[in-house]
C-alpha atoms as a PDB file:
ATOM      1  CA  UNK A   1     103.611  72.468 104.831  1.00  0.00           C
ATOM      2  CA  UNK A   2     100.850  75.019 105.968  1.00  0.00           C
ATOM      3  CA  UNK A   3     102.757  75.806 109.013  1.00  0.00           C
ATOM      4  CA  UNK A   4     105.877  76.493 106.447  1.00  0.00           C
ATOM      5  CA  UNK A   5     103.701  78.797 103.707  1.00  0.00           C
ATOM      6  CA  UNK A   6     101.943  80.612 106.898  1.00  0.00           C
ATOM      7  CA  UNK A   7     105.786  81.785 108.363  1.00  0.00           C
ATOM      8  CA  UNK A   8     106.573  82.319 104.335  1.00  0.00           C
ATOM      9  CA  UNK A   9     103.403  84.539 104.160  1.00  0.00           C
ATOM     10  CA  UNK A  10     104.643  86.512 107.431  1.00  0.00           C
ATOM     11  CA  UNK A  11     107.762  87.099 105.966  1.00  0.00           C
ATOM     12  CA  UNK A  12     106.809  88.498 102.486  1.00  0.00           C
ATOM     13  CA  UNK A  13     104.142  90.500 104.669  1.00  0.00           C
ATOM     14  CA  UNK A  14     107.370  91.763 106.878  1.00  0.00           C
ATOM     15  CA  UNK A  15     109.497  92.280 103.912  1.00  0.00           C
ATOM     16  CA  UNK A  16     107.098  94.911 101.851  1.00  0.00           C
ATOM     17  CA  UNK A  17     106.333  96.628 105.504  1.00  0.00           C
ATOM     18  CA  UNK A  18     109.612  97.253 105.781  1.00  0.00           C
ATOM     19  CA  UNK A  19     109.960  98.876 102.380  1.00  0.00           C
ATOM     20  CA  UNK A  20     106.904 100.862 102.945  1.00  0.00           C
ATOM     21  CA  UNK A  21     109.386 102.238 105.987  1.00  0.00           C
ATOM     22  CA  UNK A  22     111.865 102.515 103.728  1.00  0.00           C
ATOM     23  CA  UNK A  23     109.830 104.641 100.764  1.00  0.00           C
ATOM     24  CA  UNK A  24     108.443 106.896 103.311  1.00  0.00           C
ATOM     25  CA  UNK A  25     112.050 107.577 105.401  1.00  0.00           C
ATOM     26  CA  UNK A  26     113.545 107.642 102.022  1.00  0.00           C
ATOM     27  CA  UNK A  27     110.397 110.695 101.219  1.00  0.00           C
ATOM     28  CA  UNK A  28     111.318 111.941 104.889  1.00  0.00           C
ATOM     29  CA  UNK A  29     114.842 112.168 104.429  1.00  0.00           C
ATOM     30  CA  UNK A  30     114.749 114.177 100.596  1.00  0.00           C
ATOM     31  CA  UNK A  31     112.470 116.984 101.941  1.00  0.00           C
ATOM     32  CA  UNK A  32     114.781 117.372 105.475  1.00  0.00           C
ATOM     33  CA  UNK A  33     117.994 117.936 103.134  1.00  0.00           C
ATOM     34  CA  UNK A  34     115.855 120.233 100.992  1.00  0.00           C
ATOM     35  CA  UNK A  35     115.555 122.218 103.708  1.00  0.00           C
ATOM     36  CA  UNK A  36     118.724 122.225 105.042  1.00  0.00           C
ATOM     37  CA  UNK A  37     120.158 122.928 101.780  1.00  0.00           C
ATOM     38  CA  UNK A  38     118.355 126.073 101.398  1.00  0.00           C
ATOM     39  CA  UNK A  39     118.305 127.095 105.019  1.00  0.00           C
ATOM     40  CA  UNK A  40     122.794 126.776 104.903  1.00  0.00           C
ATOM     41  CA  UNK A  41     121.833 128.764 101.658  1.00  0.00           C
ATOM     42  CA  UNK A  42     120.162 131.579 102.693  1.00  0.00           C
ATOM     43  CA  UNK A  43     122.031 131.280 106.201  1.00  0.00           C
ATOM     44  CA  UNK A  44     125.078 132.107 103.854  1.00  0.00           C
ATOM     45  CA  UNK A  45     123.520 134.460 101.216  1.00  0.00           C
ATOM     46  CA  UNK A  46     122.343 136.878 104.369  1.00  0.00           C
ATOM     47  CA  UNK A  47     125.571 136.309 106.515  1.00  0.00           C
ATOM     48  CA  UNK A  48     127.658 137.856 103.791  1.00  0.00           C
ATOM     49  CA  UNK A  49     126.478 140.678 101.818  1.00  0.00           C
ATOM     50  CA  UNK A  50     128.147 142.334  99.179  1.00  0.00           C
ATOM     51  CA  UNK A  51     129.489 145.573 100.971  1.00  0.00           C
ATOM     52  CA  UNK A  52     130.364 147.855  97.664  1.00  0.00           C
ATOM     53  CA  UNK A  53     130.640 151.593  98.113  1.00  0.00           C
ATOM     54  CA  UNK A  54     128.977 154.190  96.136  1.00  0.00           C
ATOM     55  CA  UNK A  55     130.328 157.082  94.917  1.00  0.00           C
ATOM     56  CA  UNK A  56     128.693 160.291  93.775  1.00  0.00           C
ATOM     57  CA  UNK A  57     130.163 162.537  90.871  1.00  0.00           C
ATOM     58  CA  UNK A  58     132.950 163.897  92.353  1.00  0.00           C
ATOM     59  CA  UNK A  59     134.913 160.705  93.604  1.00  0.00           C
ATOM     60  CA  UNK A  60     133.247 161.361  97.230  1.00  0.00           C
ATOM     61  CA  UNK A  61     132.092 157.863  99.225  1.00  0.00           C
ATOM     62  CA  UNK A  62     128.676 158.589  99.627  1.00  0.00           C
ATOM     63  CA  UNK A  63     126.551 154.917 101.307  1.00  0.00           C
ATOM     64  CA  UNK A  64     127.239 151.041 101.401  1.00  0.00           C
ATOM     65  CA  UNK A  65     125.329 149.072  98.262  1.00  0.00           C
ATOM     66  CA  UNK A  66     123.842 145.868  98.479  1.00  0.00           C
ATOM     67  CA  UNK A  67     122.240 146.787 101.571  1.00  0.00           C
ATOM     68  CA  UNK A  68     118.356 146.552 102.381  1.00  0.00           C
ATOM     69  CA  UNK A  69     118.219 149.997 101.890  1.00  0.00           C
ATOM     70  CA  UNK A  70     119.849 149.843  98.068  1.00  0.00           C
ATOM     71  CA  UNK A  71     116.544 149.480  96.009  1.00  0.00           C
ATOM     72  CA  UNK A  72     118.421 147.924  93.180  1.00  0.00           C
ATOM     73  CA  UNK A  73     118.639 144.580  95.126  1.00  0.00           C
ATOM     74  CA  UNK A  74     115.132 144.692  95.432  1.00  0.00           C
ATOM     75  CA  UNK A  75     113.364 145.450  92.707  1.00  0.00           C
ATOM     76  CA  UNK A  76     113.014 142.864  90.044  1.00  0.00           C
ATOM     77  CA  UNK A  77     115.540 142.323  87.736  1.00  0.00           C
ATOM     78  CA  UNK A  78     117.146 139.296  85.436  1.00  0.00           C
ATOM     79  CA  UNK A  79     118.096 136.728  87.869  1.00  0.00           C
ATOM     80  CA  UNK A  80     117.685 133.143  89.294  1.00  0.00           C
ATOM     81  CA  UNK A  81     115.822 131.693  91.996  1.00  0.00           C
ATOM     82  CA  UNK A  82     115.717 128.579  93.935  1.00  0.00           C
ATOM     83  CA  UNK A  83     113.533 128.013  96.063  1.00  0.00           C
ATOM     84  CA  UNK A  84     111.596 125.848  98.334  1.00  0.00           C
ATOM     85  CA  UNK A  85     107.820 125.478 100.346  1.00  0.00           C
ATOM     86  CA  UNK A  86     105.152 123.634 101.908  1.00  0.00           C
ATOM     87  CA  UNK A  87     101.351 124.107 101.719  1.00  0.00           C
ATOM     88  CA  UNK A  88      98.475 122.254 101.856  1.00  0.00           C
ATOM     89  CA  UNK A  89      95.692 120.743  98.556  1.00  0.00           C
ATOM     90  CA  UNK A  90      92.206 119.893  98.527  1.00  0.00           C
ATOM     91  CA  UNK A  91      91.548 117.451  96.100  1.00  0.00           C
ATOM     92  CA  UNK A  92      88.231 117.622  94.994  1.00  0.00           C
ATOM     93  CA  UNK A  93      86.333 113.820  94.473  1.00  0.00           C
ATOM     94  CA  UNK A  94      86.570 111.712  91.212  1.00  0.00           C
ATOM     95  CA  UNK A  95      85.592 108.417  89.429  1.00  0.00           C
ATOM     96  CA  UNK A  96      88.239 106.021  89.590  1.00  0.00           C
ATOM     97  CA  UNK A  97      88.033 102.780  86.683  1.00  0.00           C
ATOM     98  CA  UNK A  98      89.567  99.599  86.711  1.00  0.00           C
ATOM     99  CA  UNK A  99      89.925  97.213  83.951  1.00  0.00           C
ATOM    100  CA  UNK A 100      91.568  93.610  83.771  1.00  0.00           C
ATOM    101  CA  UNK A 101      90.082  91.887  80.766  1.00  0.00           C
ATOM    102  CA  UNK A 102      87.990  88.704  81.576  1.00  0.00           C
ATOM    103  CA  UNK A 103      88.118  90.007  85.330  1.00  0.00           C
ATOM    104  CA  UNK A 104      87.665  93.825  86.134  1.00  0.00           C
ATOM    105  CA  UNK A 105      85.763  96.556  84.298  1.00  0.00           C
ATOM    106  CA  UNK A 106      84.343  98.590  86.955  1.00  0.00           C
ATOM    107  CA  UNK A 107      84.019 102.180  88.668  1.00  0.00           C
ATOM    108  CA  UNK A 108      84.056 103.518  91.865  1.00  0.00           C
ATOM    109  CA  UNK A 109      82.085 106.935  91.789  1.00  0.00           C
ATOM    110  CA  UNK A 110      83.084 109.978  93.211  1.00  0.00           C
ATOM    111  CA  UNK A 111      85.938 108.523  95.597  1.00  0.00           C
ATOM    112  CA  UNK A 112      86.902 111.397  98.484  1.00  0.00           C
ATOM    113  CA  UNK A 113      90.651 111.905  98.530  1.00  0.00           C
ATOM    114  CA  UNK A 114      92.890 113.358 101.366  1.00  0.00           C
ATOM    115  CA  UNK A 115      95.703 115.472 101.291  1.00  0.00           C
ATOM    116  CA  UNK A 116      97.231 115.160 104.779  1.00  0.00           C
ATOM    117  CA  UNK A 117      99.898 117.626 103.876  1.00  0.00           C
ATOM    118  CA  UNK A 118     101.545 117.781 107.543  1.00  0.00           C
ATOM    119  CA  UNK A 119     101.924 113.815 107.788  1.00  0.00           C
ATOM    120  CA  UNK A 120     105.009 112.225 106.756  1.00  0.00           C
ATOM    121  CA  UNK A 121     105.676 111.935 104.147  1.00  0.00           C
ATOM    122  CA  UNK A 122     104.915 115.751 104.136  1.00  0.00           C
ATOM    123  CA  UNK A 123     103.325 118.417 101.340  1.00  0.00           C
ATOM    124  CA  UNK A 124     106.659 120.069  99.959  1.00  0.00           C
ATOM    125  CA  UNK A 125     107.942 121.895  96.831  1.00  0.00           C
ATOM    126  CA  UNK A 126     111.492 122.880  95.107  1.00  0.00           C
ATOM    127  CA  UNK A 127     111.430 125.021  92.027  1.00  0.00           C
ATOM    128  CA  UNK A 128     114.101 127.069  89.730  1.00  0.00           C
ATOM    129  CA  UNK A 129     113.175 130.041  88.277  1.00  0.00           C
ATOM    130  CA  UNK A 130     114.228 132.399  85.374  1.00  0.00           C
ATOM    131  CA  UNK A 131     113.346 135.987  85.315  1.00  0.00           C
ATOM    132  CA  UNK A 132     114.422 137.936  81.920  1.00  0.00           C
ATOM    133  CA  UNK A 133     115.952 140.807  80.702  1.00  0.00           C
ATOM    134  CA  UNK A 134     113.445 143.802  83.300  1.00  0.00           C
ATOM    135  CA  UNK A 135     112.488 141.165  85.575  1.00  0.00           C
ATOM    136  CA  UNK A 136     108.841 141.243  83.544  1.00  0.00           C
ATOM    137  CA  UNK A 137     108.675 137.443  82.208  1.00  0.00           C
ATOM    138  CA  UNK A 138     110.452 134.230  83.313  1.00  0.00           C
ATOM    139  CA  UNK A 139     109.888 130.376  83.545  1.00  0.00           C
ATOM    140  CA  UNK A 140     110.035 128.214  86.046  1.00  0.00           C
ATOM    141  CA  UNK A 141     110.539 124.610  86.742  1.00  0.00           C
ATOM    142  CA  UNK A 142     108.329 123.414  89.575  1.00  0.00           C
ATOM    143  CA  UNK A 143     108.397 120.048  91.230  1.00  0.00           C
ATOM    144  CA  UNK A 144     105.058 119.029  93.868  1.00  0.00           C
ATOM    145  CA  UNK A 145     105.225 116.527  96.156  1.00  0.00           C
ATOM    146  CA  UNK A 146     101.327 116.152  97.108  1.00  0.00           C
ATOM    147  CA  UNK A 147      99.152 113.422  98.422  1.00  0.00           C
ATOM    148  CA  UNK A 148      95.784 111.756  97.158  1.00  0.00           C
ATOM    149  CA  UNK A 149      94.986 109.021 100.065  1.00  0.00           C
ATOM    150  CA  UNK A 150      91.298 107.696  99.266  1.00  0.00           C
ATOM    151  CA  UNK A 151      88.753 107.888 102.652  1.00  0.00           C
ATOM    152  CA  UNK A 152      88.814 103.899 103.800  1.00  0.00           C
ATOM    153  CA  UNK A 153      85.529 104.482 105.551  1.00  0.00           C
ATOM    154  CA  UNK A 154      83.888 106.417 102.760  1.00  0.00           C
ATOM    155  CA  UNK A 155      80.841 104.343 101.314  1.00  0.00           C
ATOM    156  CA  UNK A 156      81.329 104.338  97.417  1.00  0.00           C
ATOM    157  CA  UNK A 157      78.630 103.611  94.380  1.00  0.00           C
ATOM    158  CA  UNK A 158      80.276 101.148  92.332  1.00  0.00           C
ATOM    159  CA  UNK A 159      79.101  99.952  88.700  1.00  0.00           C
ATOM    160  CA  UNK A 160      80.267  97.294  86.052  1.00  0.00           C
ATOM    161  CA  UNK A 161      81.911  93.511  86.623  1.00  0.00           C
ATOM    162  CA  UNK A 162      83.970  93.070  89.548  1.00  0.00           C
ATOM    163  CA  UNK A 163      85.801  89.908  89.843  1.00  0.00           C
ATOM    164  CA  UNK A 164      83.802  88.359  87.036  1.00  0.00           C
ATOM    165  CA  UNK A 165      80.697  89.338  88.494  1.00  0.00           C
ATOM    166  CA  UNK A 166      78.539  92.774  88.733  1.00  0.00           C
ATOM    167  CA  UNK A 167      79.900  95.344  91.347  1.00  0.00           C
ATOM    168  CA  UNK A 168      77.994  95.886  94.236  1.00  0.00           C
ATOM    169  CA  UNK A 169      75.950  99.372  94.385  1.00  0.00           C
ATOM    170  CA  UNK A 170      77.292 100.549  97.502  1.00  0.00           C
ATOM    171  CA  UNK A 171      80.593  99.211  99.678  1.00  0.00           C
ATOM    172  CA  UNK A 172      83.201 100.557 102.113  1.00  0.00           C
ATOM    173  CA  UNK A 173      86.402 101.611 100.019  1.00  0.00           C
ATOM    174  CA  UNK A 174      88.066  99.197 102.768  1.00  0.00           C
ATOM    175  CA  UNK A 175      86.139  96.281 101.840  1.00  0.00           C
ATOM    176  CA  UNK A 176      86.959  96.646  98.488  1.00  0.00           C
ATOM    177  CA  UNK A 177      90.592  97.861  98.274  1.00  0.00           C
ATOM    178  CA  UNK A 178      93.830  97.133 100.477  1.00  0.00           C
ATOM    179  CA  UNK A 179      95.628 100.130  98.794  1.00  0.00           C
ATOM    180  CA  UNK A 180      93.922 103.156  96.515  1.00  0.00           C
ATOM    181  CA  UNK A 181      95.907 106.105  96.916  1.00  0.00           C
ATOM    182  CA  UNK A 182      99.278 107.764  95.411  1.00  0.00           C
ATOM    183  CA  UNK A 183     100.939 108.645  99.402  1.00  0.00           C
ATOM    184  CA  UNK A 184     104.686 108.963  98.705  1.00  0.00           C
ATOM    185  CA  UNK A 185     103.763 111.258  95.785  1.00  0.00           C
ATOM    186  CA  UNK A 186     100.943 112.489  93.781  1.00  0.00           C
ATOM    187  CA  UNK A 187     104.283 113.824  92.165  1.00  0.00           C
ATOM    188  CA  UNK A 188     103.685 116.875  89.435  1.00  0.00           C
ATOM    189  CA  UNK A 189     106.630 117.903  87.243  1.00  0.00           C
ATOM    190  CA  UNK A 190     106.212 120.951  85.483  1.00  0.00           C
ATOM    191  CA  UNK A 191     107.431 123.606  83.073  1.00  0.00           C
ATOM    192  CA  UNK A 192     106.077 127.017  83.811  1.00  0.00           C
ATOM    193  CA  UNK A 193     105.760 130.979  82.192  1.00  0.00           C
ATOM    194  CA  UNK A 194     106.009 133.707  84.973  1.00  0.00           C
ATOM    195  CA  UNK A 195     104.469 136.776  84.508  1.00  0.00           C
ATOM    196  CA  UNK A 196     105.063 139.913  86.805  1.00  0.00           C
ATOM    197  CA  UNK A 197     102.059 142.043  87.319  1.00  0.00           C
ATOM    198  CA  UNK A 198     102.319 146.049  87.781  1.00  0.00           C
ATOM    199  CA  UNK A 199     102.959 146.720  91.945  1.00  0.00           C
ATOM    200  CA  UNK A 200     102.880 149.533  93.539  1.00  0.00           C
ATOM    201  CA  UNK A 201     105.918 149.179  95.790  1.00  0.00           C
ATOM    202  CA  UNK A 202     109.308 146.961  94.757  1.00  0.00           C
ATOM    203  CA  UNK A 203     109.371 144.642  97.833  1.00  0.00           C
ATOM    204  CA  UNK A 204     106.187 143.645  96.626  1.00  0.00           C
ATOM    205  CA  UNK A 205     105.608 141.611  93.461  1.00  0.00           C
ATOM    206  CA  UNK A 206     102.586 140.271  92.115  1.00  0.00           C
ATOM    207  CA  UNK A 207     102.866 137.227  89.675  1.00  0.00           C
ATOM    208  CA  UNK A 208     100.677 134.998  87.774  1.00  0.00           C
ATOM    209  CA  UNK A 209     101.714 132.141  85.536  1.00  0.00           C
ATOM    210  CA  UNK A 210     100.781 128.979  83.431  1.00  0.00           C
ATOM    211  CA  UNK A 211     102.705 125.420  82.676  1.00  0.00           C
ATOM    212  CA  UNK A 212     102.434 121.863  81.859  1.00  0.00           C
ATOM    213  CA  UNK A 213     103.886 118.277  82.626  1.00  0.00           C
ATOM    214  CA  UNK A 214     103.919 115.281  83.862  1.00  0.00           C
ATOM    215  CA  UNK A 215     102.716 112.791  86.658  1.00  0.00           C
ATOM    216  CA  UNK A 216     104.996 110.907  88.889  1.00  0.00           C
ATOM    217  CA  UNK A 217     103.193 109.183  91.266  1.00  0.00           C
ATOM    218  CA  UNK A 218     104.366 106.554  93.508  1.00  0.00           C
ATOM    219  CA  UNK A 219     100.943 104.611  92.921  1.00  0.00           C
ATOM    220  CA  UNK A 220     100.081 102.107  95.845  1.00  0.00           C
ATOM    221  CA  UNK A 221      96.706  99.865  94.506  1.00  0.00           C
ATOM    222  CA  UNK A 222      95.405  96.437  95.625  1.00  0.00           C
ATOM    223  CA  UNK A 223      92.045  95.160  95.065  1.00  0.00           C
ATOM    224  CA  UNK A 224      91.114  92.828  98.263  1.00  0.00           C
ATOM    225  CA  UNK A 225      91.160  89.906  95.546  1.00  0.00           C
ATOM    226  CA  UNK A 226      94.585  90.237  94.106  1.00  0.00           C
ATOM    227  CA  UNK A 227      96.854  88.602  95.193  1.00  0.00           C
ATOM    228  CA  UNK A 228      99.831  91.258  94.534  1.00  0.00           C
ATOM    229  CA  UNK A 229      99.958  94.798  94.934  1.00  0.00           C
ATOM    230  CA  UNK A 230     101.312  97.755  92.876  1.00  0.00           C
ATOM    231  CA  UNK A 231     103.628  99.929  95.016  1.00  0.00           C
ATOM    232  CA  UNK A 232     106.120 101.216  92.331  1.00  0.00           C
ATOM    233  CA  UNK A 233     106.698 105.088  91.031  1.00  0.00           C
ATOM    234  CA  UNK A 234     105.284 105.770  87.628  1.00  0.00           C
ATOM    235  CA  UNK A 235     104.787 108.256  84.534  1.00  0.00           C
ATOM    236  CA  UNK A 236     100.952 108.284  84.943  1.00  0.00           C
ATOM    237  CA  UNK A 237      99.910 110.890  82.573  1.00  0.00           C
ATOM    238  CA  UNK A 238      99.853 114.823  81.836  1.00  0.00           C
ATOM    239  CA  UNK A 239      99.621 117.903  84.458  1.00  0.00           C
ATOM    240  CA  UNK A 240      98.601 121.374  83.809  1.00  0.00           C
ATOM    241  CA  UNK A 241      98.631 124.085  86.490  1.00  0.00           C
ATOM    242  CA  UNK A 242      97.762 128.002  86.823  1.00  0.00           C
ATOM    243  CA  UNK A 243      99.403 129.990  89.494  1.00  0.00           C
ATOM    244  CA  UNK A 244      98.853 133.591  91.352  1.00  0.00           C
ATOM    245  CA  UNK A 245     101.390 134.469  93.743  1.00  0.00           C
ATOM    246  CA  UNK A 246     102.623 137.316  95.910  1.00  0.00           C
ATOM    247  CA  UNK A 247     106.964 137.644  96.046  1.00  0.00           C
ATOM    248  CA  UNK A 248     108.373 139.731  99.384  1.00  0.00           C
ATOM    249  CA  UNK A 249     111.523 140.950  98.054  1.00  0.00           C
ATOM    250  CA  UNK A 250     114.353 141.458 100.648  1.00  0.00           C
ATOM    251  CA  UNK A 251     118.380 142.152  98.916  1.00  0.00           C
ATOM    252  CA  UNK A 252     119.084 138.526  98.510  1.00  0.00           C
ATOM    253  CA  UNK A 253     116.103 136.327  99.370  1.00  0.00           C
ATOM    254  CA  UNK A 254     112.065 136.346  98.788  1.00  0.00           C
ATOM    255  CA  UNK A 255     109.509 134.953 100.824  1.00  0.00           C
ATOM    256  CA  UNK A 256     105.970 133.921  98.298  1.00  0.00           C
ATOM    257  CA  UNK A 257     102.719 132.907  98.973  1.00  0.00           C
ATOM    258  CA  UNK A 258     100.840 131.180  95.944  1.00  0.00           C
ATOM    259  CA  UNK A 259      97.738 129.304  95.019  1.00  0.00           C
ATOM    260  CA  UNK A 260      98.269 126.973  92.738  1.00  0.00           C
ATOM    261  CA  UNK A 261      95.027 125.113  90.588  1.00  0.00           C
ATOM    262  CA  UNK A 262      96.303 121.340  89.101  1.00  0.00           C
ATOM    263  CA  UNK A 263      94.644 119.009  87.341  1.00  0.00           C
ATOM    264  CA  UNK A 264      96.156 115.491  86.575  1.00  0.00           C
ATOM    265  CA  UNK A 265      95.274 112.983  84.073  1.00  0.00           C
ATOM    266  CA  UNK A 266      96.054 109.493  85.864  1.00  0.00           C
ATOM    267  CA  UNK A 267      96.173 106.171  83.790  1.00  0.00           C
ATOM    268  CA  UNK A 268      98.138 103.758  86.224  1.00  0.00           C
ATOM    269  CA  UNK A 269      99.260 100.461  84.999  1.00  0.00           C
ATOM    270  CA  UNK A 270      98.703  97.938  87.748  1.00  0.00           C
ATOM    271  CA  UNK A 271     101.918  95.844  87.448  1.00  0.00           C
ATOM    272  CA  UNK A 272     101.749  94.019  90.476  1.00  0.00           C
ATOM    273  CA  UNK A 273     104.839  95.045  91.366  1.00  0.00           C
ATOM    274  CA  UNK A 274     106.977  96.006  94.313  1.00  0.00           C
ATOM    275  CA  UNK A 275     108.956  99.229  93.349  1.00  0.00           C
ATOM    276  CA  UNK A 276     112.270 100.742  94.551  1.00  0.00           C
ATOM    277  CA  UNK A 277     113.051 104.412  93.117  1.00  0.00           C
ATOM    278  CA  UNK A 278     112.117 106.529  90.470  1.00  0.00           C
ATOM    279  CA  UNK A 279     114.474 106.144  88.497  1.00  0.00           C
ATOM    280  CA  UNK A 280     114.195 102.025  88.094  1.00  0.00           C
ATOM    281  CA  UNK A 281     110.321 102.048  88.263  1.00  0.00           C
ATOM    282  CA  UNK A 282     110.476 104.379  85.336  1.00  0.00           C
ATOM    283  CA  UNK A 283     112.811 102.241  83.838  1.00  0.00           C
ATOM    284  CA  UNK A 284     110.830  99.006  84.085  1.00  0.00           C
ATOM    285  CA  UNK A 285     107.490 101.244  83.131  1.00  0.00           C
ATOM    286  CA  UNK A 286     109.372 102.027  79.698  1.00  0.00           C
ATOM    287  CA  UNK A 287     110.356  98.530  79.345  1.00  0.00           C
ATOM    288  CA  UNK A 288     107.277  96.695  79.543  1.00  0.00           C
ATOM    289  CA  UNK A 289     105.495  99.370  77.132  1.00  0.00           C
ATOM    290  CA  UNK A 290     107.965  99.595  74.157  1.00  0.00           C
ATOM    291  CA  UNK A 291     108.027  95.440  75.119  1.00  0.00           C
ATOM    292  CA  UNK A 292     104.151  95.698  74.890  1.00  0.00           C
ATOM    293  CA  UNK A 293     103.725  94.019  78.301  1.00  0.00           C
ATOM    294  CA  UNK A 294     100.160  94.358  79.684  1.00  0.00           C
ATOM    295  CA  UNK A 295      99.902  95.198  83.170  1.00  0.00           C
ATOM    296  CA  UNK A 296      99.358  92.268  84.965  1.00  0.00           C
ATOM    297  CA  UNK A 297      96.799  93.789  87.005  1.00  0.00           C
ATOM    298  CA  UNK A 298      94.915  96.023  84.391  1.00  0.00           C
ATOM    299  CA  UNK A 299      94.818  99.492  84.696  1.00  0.00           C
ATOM    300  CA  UNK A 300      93.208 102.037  86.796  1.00  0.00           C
ATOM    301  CA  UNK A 301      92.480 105.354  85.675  1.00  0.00           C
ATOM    302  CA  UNK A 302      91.336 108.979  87.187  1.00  0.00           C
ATOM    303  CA  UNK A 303      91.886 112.412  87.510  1.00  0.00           C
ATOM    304  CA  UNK A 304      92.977 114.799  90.348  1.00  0.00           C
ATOM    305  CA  UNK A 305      91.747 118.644  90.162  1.00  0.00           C
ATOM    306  CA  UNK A 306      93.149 120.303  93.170  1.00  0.00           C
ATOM    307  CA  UNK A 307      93.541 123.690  94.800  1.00  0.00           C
ATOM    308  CA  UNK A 308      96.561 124.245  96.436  1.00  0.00           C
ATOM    309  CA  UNK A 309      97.860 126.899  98.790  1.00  0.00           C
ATOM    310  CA  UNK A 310     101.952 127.142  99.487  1.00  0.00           C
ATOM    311  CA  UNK A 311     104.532 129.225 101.240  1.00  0.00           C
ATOM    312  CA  UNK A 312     108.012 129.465 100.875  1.00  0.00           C
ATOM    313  CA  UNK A 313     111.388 130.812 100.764  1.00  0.00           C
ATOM    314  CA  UNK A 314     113.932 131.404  98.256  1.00  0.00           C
ATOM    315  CA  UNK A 315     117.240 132.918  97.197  1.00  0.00           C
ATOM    316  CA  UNK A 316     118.158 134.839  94.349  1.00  0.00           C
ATOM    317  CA  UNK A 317     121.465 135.349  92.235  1.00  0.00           C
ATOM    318  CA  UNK A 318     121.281 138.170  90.203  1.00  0.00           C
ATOM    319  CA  UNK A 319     122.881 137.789  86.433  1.00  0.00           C
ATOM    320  CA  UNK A 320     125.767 140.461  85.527  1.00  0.00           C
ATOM    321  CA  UNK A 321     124.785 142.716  82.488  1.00  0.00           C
END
């Protein structure tokens, strides 16, 4: 019977290493079409320009437009852009609490995060943006895939009731925690206004901007004593963000560079549960709260203020008069 739970143990141990695989090739995989997308996009957009012929006054053919040197491409204008980038975040340190009633209520102090922006499942970006009428104001929509992976070896202050009993002062994050970090997404959703600054030259466009939205993490958390894990996507709270960027204007496409401040409000439910996409996490997330389901693990709860700098590529499509 032990022999049978042991080889029962390895499998259920096999089976959620295998989706961990499967979460971060299935992260892997979005952010490689991404870029394929847009790299066939632009690959097209600058492989056929638009070849129409000016003419002056008198009916004479004077110069090619749509070409680099036609400033009218370039300047800004009303028109679309999608785009994509990468970049890297510093996350500064924060409290994290836990609470399971009768169990948990405890805090880990000042817990060091990492971004590790260049390891799969990699720092990466896709946004749409709207500029108006002179090119002056827009909006954007502006999705983040970002990292907060908590320092395993970091020794951590710890206060409150921990398994019934108080918290020790100090520990190793390891010793306490299997999982504390949000790796295939500290996720950001958000809804932006663009504002173009004066420049001096047209290729050149200065930008600043301000928006709000959500979290979408894909929370991984297991305290040593539980005996389940929570490894499911999840709406954990609101996002705000200020940006200050820099566009290089070419005829069809722009290259940015942008620093971005967030700050995240995080209140995970700890279901216990093994997740599969987005779209059913979020689905079971709803569920058990308009059910009024408690989390079967408690809750943990903390907040990510990050600096962010991000570099990218994007095409525009200009919109007729």
């Amino acid at each position: 019977m032990t022999a049978l739970h042991a080889e029962g143990g390895a499998t259920g141990q096999a089976i959620r290493v295998d989706r961990s695989r499967l979460v971060r090739w299935g992260d892997g995989l979005v952010s490689f079409c991404a870029a394929v997308a847009l790299i066939a996009i632009v690959a097209d957009a600058t492989a056929n320009p638009e070849m129409e012929m000016a003419a002056d006054p008198a009916g004479a053919e004077v110069a090619p437009r749509g070409t680099a040197a036609d400033p009218a491409r370039v300047a800004p204008r009303s028109e679309w852009m999608v785009a994509a980038y990468g970049g890297s975040p510093y996350t500064y340190p924060s409290d994290v609490a836990f609470n399971k009633p009768g169990l948990h209520d405890f805090k880990v102090k000042q817990v060091e995060w990492q971004g590790l922006p260049f390891d799969n499942p990699i720092y990466y970006g896709v946004r749409v943006l709207r500029w108006f009428g002179s090119g002056r104001t827009g909006s954007m929509l502006d999705f983040t895939h970002s990292k907060a992976i908590s320092k395993r070896g970091q020794e951590a202050a710890f206060e409150g009731t921990l398994n019934g009993k108080p918290a020790p002062e100090k520990a190793l994050i390891s010793d306490i925690f299997r999982k504390l970090e949000a790796s295939h997404g500290h996720n950001m959703l958000t809804l932006n206004g663009l504002l173009r600054l004066p420049s001096f030259t047209f290729r050149l466009s200065p930008y600043v901007g301000i928006g709000a939205g959500v979290s979408l993490p894909h929370s991984e958390v297991q305290i040593r004593t539980d005996a389940s894990r929570t490894y499911e996507y999840q709406m954990a709270g609101p996002v705000g963000q200020a940006i200050i960027g820099l566009e290089f204007r070419l005829p069809r496409m722009s290259y940015f560079l942008e620093y971005k401040f967030t700050l995240a409000d995080y209140r995970m439910p700890l279901t216990g549960r093994d997740g599969y996409i987005l779209f059913t996490d979020l689905w079971l997330q709803f569920s058990d709260w308009w059910n009024g389901v408690a989390p079967r693990d408690g809750t943990a709860e903390t907040r990510f203020t990050s600096h962010e700098v991000i570099g990218g590529i994007g095409v525009r499509l200009p919109v007729a008069p």
